[in-house]
Protein backbone atom coordinates (compact mmCIF):
# COMPACT_ATOMS: atom_id res chain seq x y z
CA UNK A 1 108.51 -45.08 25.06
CA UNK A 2 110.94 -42.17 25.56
CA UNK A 3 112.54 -40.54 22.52
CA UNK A 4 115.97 -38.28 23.35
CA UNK A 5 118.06 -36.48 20.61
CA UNK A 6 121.40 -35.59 20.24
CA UNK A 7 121.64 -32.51 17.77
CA UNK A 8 125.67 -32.59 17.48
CA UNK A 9 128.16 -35.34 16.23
CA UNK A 10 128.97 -36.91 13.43
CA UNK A 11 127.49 -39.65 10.96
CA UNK A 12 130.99 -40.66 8.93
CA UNK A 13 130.52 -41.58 4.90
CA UNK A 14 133.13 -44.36 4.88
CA UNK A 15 133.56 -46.97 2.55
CA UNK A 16 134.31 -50.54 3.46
CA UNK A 17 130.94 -51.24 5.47
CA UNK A 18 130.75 -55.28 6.29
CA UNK A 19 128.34 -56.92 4.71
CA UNK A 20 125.15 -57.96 6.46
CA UNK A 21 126.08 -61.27 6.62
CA UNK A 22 127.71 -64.06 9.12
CA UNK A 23 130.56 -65.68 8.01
CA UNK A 24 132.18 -68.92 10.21
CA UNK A 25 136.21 -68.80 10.91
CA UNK A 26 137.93 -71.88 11.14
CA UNK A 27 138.51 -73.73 14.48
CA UNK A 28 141.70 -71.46 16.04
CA UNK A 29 144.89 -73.25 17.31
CA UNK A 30 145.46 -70.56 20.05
CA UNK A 31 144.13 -67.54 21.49
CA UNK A 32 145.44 -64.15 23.01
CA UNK A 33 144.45 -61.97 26.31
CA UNK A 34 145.11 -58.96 25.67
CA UNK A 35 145.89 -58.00 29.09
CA UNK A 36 146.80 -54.13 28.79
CA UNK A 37 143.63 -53.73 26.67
CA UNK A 38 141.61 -54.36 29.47
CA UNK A 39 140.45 -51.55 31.75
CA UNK A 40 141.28 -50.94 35.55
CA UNK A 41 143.36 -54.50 35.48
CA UNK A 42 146.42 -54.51 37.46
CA UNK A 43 147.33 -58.11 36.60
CA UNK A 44 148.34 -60.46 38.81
CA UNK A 45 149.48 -64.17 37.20
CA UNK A 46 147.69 -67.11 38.77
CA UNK A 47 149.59 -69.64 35.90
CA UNK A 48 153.39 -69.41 34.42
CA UNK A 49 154.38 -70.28 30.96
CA UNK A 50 153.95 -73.75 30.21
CA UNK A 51 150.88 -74.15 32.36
CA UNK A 52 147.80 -76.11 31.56
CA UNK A 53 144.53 -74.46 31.73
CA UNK A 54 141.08 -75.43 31.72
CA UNK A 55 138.48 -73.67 29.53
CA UNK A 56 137.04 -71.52 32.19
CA UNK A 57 140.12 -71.60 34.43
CA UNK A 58 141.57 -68.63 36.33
CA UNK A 59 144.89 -67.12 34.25
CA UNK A 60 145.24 -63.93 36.33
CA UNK A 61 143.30 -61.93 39.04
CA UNK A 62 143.14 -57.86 39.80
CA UNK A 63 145.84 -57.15 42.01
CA UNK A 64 144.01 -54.82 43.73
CA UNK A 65 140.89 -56.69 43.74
CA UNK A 66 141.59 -60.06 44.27
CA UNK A 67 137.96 -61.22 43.66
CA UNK A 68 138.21 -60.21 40.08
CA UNK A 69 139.37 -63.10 38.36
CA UNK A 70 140.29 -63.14 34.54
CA UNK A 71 139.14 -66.71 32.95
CA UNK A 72 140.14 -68.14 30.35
CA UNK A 73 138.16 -68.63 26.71
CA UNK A 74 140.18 -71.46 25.92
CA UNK A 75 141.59 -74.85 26.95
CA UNK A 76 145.29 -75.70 26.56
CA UNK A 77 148.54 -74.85 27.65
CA UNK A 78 149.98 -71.18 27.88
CA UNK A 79 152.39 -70.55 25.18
CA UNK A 80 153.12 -67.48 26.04
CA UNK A 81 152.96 -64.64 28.32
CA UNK A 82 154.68 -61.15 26.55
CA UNK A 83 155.48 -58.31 29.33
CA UNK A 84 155.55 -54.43 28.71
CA UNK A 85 158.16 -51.86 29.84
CA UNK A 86 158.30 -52.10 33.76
CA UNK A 87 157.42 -55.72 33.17
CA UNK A 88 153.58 -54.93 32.73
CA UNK A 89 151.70 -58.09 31.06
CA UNK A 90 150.37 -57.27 27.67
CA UNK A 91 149.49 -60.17 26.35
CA UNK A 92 148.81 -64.09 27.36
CA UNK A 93 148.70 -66.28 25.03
CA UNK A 94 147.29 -69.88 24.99
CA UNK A 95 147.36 -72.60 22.52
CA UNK A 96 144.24 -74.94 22.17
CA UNK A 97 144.43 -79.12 23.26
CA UNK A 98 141.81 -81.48 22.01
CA UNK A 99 139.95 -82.40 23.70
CA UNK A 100 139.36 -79.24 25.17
CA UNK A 101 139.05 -79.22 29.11
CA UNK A 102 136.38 -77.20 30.85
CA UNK A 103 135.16 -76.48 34.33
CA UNK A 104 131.76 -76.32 34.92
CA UNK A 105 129.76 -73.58 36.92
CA UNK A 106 126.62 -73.72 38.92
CA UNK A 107 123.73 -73.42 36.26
CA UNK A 108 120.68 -71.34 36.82
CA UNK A 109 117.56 -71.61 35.06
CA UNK A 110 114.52 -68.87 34.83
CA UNK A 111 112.71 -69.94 37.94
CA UNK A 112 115.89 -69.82 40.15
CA UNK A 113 117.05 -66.57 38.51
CA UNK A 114 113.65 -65.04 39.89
CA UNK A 115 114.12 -66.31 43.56
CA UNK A 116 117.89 -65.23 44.01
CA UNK A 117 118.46 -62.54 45.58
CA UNK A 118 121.23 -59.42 44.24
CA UNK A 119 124.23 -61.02 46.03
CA UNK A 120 123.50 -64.75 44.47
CA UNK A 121 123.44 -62.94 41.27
CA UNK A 122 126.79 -61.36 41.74
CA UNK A 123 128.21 -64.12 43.01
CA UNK A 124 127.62 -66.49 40.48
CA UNK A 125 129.13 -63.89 37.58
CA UNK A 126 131.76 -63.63 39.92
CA UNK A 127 132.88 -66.57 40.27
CA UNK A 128 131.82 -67.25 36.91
CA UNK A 129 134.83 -65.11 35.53
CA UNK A 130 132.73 -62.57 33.54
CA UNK A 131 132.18 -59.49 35.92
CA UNK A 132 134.45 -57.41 33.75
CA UNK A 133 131.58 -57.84 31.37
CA UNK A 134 129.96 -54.85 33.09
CA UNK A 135 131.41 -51.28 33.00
CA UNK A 136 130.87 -48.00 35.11
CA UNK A 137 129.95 -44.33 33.99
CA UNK A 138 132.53 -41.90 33.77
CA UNK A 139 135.37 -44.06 34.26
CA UNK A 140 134.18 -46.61 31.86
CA UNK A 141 135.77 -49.66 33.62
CA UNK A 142 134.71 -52.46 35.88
CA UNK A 143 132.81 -51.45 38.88
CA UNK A 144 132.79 -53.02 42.61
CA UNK A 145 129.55 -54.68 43.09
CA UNK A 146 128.70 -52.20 45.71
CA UNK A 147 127.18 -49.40 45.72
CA UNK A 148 124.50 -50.46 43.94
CA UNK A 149 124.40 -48.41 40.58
CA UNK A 150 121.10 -46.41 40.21
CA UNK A 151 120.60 -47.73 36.58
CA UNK A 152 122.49 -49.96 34.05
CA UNK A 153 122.34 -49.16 30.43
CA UNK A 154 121.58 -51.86 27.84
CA UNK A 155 122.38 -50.42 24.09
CA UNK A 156 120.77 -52.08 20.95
CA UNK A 157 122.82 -49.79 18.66
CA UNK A 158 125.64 -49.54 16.56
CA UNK A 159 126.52 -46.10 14.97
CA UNK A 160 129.90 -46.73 15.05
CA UNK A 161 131.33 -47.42 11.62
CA UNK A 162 132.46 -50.80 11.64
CA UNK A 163 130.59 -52.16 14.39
CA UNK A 164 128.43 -55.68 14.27
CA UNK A 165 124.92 -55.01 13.47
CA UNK A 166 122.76 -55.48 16.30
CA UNK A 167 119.91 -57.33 14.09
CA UNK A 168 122.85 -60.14 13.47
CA UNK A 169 123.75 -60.19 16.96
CA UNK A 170 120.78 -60.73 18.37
CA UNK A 171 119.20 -63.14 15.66
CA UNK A 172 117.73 -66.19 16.96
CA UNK A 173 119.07 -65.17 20.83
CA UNK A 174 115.65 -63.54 22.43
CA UNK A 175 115.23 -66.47 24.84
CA UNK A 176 119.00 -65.88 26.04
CA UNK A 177 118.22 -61.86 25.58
CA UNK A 178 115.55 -61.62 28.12
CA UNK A 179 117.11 -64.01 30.38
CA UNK A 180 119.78 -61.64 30.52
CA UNK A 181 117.34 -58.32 31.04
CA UNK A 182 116.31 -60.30 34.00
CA UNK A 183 119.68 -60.72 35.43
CA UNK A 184 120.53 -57.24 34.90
CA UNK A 185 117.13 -56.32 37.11
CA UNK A 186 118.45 -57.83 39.91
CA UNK A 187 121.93 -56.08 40.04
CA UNK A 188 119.69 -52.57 39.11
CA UNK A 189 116.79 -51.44 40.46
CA UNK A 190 116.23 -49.76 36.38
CA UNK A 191 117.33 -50.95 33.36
CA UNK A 192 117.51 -48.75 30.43
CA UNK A 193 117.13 -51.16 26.56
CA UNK A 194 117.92 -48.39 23.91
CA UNK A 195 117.84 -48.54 20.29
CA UNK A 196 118.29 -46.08 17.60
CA UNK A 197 115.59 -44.80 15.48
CA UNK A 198 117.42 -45.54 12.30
CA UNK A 199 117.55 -49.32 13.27
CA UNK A 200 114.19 -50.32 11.96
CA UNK A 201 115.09 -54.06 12.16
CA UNK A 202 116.10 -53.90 15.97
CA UNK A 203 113.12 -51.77 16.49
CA UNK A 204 110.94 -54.76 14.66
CA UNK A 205 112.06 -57.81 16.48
CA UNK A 206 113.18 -55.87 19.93
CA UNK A 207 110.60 -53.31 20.50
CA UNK A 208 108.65 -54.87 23.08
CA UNK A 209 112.09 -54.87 25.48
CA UNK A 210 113.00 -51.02 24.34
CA UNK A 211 112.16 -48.46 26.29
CA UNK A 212 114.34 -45.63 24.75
CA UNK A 213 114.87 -44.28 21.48
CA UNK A 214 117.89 -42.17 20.43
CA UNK A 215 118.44 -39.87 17.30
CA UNK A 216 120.99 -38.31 15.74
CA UNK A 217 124.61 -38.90 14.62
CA UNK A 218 127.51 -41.05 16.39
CA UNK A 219 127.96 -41.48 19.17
CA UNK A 220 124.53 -40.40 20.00
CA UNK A 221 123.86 -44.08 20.88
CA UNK A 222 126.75 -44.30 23.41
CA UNK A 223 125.91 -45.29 27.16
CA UNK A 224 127.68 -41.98 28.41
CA UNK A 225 125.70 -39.58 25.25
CA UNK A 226 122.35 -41.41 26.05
CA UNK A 227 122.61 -41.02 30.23
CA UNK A 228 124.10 -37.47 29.33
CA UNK A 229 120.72 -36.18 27.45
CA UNK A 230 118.37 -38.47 29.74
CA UNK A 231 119.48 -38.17 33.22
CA UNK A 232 116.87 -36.37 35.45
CA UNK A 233 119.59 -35.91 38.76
CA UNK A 234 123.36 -36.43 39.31
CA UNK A 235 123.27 -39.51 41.28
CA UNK A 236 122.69 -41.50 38.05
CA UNK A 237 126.71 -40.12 37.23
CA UNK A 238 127.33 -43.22 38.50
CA UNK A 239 125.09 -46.02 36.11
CA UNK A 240 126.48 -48.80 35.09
CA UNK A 241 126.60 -49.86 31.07
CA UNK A 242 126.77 -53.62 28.98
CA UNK A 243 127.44 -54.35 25.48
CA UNK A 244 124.62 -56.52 24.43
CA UNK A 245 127.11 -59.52 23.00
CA UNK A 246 128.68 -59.38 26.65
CA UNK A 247 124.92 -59.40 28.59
CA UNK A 248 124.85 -62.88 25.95
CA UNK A 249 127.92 -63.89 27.14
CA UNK A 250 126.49 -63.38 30.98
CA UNK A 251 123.05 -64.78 29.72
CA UNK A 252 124.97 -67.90 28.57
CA UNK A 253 127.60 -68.38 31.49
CA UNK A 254 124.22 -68.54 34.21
CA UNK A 255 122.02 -70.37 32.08
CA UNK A 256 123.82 -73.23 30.65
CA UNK A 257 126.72 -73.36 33.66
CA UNK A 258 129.70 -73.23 30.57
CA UNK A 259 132.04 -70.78 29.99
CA UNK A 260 131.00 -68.87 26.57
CA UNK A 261 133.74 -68.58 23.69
CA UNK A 262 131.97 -67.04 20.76
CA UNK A 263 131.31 -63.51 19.89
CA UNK A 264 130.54 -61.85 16.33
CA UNK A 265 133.23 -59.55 15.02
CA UNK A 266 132.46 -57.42 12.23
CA UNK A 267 135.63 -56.79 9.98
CA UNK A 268 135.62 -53.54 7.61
CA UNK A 269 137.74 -50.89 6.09
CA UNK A 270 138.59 -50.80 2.22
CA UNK A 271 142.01 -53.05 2.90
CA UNK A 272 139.93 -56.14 4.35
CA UNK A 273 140.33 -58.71 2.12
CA UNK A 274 136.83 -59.98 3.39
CA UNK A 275 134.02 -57.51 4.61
CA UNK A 276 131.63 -59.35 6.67
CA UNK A 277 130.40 -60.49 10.33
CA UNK A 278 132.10 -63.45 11.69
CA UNK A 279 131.38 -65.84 14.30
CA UNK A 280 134.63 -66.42 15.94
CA UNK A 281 135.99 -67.70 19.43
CA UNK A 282 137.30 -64.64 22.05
CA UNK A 283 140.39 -63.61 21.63
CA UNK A 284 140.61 -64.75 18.28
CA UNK A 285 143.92 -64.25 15.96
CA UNK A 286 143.95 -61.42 13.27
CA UNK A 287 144.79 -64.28 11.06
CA UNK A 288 141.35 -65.85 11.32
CA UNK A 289 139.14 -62.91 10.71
CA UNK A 290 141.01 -62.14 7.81
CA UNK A 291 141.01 -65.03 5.99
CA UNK A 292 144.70 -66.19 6.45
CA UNK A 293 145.20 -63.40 3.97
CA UNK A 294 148.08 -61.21 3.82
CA UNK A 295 147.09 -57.71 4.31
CA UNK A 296 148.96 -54.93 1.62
CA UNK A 297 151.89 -53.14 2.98
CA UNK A 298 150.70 -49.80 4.10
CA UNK A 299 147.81 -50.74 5.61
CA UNK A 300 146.75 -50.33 9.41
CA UNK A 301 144.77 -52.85 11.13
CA UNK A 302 142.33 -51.39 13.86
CA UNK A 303 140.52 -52.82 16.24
CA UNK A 304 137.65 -51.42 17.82
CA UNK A 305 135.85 -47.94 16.50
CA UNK A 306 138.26 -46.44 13.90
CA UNK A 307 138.28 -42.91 15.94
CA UNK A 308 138.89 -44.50 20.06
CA UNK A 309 140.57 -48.38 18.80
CA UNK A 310 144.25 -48.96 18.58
CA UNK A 311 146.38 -50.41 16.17
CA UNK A 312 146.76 -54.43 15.82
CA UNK A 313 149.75 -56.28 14.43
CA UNK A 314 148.35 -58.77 11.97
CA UNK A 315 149.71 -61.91 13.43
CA UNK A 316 147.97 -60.22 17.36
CA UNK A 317 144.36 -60.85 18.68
CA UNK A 318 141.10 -59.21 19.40
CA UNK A 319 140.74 -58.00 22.27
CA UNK A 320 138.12 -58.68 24.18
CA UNK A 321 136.17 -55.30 24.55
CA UNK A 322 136.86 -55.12 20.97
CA UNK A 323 134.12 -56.45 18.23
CA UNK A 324 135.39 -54.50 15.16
CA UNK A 325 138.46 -54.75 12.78
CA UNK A 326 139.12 -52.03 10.38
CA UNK A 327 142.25 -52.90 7.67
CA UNK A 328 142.32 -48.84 6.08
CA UNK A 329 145.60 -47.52 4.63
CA UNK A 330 148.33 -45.90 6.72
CA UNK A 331 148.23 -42.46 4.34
CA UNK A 332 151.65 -41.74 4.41
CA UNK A 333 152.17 -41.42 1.22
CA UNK A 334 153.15 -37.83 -0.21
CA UNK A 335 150.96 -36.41 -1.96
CA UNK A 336 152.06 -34.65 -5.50
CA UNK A 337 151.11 -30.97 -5.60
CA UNK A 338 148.71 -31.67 -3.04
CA UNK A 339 148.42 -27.44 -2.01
CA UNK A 340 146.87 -27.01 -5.53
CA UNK A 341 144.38 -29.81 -5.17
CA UNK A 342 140.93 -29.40 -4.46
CA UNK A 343 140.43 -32.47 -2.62
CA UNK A 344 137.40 -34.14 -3.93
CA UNK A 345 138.54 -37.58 -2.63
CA UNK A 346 139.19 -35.94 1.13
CA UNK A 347 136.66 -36.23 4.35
CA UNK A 348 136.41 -32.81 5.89
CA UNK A 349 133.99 -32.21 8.48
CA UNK A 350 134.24 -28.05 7.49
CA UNK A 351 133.99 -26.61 3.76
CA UNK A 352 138.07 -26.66 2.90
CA UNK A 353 137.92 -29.01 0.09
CA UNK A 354 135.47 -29.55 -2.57
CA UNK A 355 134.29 -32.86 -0.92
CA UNK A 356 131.88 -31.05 0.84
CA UNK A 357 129.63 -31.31 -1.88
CA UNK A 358 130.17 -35.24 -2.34
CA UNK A 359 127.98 -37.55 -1.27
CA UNK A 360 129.36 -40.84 -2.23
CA UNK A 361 131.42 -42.45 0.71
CA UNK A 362 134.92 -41.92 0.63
CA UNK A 363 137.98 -43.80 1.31
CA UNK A 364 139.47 -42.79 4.89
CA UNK A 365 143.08 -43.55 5.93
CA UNK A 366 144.68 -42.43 9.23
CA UNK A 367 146.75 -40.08 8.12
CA UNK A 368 146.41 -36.58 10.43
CA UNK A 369 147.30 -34.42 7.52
CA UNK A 370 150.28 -33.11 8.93
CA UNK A 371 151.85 -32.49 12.59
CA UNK A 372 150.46 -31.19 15.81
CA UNK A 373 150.41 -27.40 15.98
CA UNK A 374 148.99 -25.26 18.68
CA UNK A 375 145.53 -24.68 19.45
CA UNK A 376 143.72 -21.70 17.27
CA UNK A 377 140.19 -21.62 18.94
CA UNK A 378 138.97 -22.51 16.16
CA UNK A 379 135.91 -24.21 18.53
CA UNK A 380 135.52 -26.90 15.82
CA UNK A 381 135.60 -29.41 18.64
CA UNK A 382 132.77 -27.96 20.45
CA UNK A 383 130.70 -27.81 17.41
CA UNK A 384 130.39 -31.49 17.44
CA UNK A 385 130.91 -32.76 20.95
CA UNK A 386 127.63 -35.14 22.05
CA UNK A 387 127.90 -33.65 26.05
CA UNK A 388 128.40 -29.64 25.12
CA UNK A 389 131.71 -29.99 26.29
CA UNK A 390 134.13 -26.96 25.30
CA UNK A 391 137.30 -29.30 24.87
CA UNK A 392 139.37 -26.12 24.10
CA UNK A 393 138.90 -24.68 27.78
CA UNK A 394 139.05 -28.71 28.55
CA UNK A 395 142.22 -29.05 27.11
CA UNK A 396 144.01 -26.38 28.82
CA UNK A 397 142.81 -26.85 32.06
CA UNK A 398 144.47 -30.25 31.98
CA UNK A 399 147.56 -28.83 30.46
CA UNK A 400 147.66 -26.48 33.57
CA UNK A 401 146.83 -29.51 36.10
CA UNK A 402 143.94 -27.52 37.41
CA UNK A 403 141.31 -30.53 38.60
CA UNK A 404 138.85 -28.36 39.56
CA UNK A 405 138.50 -25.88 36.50
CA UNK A 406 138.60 -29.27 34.23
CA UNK A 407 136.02 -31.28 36.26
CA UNK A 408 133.80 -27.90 35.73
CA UNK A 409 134.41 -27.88 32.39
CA UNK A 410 132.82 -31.18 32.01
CA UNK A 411 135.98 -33.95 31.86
CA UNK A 412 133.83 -36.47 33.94
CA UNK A 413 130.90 -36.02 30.87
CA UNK A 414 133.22 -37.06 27.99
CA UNK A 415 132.48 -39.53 25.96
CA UNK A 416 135.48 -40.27 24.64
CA UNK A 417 133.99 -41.10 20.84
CA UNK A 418 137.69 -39.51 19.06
CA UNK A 419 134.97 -36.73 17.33
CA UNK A 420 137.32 -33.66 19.14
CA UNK A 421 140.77 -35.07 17.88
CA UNK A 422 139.03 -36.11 14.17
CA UNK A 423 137.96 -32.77 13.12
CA UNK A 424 140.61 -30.29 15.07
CA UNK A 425 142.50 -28.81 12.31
CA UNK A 426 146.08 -28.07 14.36
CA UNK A 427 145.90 -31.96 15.14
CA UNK A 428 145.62 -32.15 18.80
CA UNK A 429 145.21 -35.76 20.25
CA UNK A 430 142.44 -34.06 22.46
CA UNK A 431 140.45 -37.37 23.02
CA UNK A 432 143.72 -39.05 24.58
CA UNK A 433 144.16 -36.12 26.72
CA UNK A 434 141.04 -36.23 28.17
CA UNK A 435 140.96 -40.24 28.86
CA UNK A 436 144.53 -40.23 30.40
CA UNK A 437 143.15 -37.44 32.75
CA UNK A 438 139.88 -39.52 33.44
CA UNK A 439 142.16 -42.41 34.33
CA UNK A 440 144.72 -40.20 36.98
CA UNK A 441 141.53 -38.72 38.45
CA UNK A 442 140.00 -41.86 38.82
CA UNK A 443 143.19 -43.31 40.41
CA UNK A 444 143.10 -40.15 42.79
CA UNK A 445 139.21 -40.09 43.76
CA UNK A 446 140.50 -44.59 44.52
CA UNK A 447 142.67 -43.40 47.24
């Protein structure tokens, strides 16, 4: 078994953990696509408000690509459908009918998977609605099926504050877990299973299937960290990466012919009027996962990691990328002689407050700390990037729209884990500079 390292990044000491436990929701009434969450969509409606849909039915396609077809995790009518500036669908939204309506797809058991050949495979995820389950490295969104990807990376881990624990996710699921490693052997001609070495439960019931272990702080267990300090050539630049709830969700789709509809969520974050796992439909409402529980005023709802999600309102959805909900306070509060403070109650990542020398978690909330100012080369940001990026030199060479001075400076390597813009003292949304540039260079390299 291979053991890699990652000496940089950070391990936050945040309160507001969820428990190790799985909690049930109650049966939702509707559900919401979040449209513009998802990456690389250009959304094209296949229904119009008003329309019934099966569970499993086509709401929208790729405009672009027609073959990628969005499905829908719910049956019902669409309530719904909420447009952007420049009329850019954010968000569909459809409202559950009992009896709930479902297509049903072609279903594949264990001997068929192993006589199908790659295309069959593809095909049936296809058509099966849940191809965007699969992402590509550096671009992190949904590849064409072609070329075929030199390896796909499979992560048992969860450093990220706030994310599900892998033990709970994969309790009980090993027979749908290794169907799934054998689906993703036919679409790869290597499969990478990584855990980290501080996961001594996943280690335990998984080990047999692992064939990398990672150390060191977040995000050393990120797909784009893990291929950065394993990769033996260039070529594998371009490996795919799954989420091991959405190889389940695959897993299910092939083996039991249904469209799937649960996921856990893991909801955190001192605010969260309940800190636990739940076991809740895709795309479920805010209102669920929290209990039906108003949340205090102040407070920010997150979903995803707390340093690359975005902010929720608290009657929205999940999106569904997005397995984590934080509820942490907004911060904006002023703060009363706050120069002559020492700070014992503040994360720093350097030695400016006392904190330093606390070990006890503390109680984050989003507040920056004060405006953007310009850069002072103060190299903090290189100090932790996971992929020896220098984000300063990064930074600039974006700012001066020189493509190839950024690329060489490593743009195509970032991880985008929000590490650079968390500890950068003049406040510089570095990590959001970087990903819109990924996304305009991957729209240039399309054609």
């Amino acid at each position: 078994m291979q053991k890699i390292f990652s000496p940089k990044g950070i391990e936050l000491n945040i309160q507001g953990l969820p428990e190790a436990s799985i909690l049930e929701t109650e049966p939702p009434e509707k559900i919401g696509i979040l449209v513009d969450k998802l990456p690389g969509y250009k959304a094209r409606l296949k229904v119009k408000q008003g329309d019934r849909v099966k569970l499993g039915g086509v709401v929208f396609e790729d405009k672009q690509r027609p073959w990628l077809q969005f499905r829908s995790p719910a049956g019902g009518y669409v309530e719904s459908i909420d447009y952007g500036p420049r009329r850019v669908i954010r968000q569909i939204v459809v409202r559950i009918e009992q009896p709930e309506q479902s297509l049903e797809f072609e279903r594949i058991g264990p001997q068929e998977l192993a006589d199908m050949d790659r295309g069959a495979i593809v095909e049936a995820i296809v058509n099966g609605g849940l191809w965007w389950a699969i992402r590509r490295l550096p671009f992190r969104d949904v590849p064409d099926p072609e070329p075929v990807p030199p390896k796909i990376f499979l992560g048992l881990a969860a450093r990220e504050p706030f994310s599900p624990l892998v033990e709970l996710i994969i309790k009980d699921k090993r027979d749908l877990l290794l169907f799934g490693l054998q689906v993703l052997r036919k679409l790869a001609p290597e499969v990478v299973v990584y855990a980290h070495a501080a996961d001594q439960q996943v280690l335990r019931t998984a080990g047999d299937l692992i064939n990398l272990v990672v150390e060191g702080n977040y995000p050393a267990d990120d797909p784009a960290a893990v291929l950065y300090r394993s990769k033996k050539s260039a070529a594998e630049n371009r490996s795919w990466y799954i989420n091991v709830q959405d190889l389940l969700l695959v897993a299910e789709l092939l083996s039991t012919g249904r469209f799937p509809t649960q996921r856990l969520f893991a909801v955190g974050g001192t605010r969260a009027p309940r800190k636990s796992h739940f076991r809740a439909r895709l795309g479920i409402g805010l209102q669920h996962l929290l209990g039906g529980q108003s949340v205090q005023p102040g407070t920010r709802l997150i979903g995803g990691g707390i340093l690359r999600g975005y902010e929720l309102e608290p009657d929205g959805f999940m999106g569904f990328f997005e397995t984590g909900l934080a509820a942490m306070p907004e911060g904006k509060e002023a703060e009363f002689l706050a120069l002559f403070r020492p700070g014992l109650g503040k994360p720093t990542n350097s030695r400016v407050f006392l904190s330093c020398l606390r070990k006890k978690p503390f109680e984050f909330d989003c507040s920056c700390g004060g405006p953007e100012r310009a850069c002072i080369s103060c190299m903090f940001c290189a100090d932790v990037c996971p992929v020896d990026i220098l984000p300063e030199m990064l930074y600039k060479a974006i700012l001066a729209d020189e493509v190839e001075e950024y690329l060489s400076h490593g743009l195509l390597d970032c991880v985008q884990c929000g590490l650079c813009s968390y500890v950068c003292p003049s406040k510089i949304e570095l990590t959001a500079t970087f990903e819109r540039a990924k996304i305009d260079y991957a729209k240039q390299v399309a054609g």
